[in-house]
Protein backbone atom coordinates (compact mmCIF):
# COMPACT_ATOMS: atom_id res chain seq x y z
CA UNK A 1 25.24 -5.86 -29.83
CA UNK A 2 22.73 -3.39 -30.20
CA UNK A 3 22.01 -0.69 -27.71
CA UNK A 4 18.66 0.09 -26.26
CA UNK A 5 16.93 2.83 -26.80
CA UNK A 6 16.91 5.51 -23.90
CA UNK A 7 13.54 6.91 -23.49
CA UNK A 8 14.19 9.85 -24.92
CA UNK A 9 14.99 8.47 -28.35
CA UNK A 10 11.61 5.91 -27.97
CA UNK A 11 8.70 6.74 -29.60
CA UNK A 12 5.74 7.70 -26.62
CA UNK A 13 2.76 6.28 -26.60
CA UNK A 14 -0.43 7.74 -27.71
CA UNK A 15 -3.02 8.93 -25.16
CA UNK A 16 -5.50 6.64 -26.65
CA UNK A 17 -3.05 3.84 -26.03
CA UNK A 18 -2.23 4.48 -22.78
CA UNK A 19 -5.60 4.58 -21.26
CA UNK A 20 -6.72 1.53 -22.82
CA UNK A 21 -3.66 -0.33 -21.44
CA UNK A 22 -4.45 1.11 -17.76
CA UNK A 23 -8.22 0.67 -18.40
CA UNK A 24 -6.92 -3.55 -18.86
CA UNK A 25 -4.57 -3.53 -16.39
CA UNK A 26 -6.81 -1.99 -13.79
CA UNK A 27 -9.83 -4.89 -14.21
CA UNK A 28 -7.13 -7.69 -15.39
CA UNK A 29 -8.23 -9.59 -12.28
CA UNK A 30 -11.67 -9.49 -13.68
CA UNK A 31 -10.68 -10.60 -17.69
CA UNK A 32 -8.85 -13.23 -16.38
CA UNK A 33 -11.42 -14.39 -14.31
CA UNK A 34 -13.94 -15.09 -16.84
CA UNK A 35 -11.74 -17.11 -18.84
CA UNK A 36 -10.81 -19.24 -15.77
CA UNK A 37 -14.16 -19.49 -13.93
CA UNK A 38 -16.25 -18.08 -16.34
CA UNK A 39 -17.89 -15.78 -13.70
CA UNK A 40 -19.10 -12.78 -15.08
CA UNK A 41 -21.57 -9.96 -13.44
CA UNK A 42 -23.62 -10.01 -16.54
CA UNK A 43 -26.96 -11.13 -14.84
CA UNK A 44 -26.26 -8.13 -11.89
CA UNK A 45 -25.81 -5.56 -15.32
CA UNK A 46 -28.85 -7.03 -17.12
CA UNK A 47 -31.04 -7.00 -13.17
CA UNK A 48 -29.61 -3.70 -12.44
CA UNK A 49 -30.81 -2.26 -16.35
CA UNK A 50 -34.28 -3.43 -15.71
CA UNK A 51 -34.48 -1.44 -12.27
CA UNK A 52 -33.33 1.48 -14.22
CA UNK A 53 -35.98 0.64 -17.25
CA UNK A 54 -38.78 0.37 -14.84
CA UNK A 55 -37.50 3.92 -12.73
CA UNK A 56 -37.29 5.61 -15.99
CA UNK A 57 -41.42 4.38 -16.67
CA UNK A 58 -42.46 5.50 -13.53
């Protein structure tokens, strides 16, 4: 039987890595969601780009 590594021995994770996989974990209610309900906020983005358009223009 093979042993498991101790975490000194394991390789780490990159930085890179290890924000994406908290950046997912953090929102995973909100992945999941869309692939359930397919609820997203995209038309609250796209509404809340125009205001931003239209401030910009003024």
């Amino acid at each position: 039987m093979k042993e498991r590594p101790n975490s000194a021995n394991a390789p780490s994770i990159c930085p890179i890595s290890r924000s994406a996989v908290f950046a997912v974990s953090y929102i995973y209610s909100e992945i999941t969601n869309y692939f359930i309900q397919r609820q997203s906020s995209g038309f609250v983005e796209g509404l809340n780009n125009k205001i931003k358009v239209i401030k910009r223009r003024c």
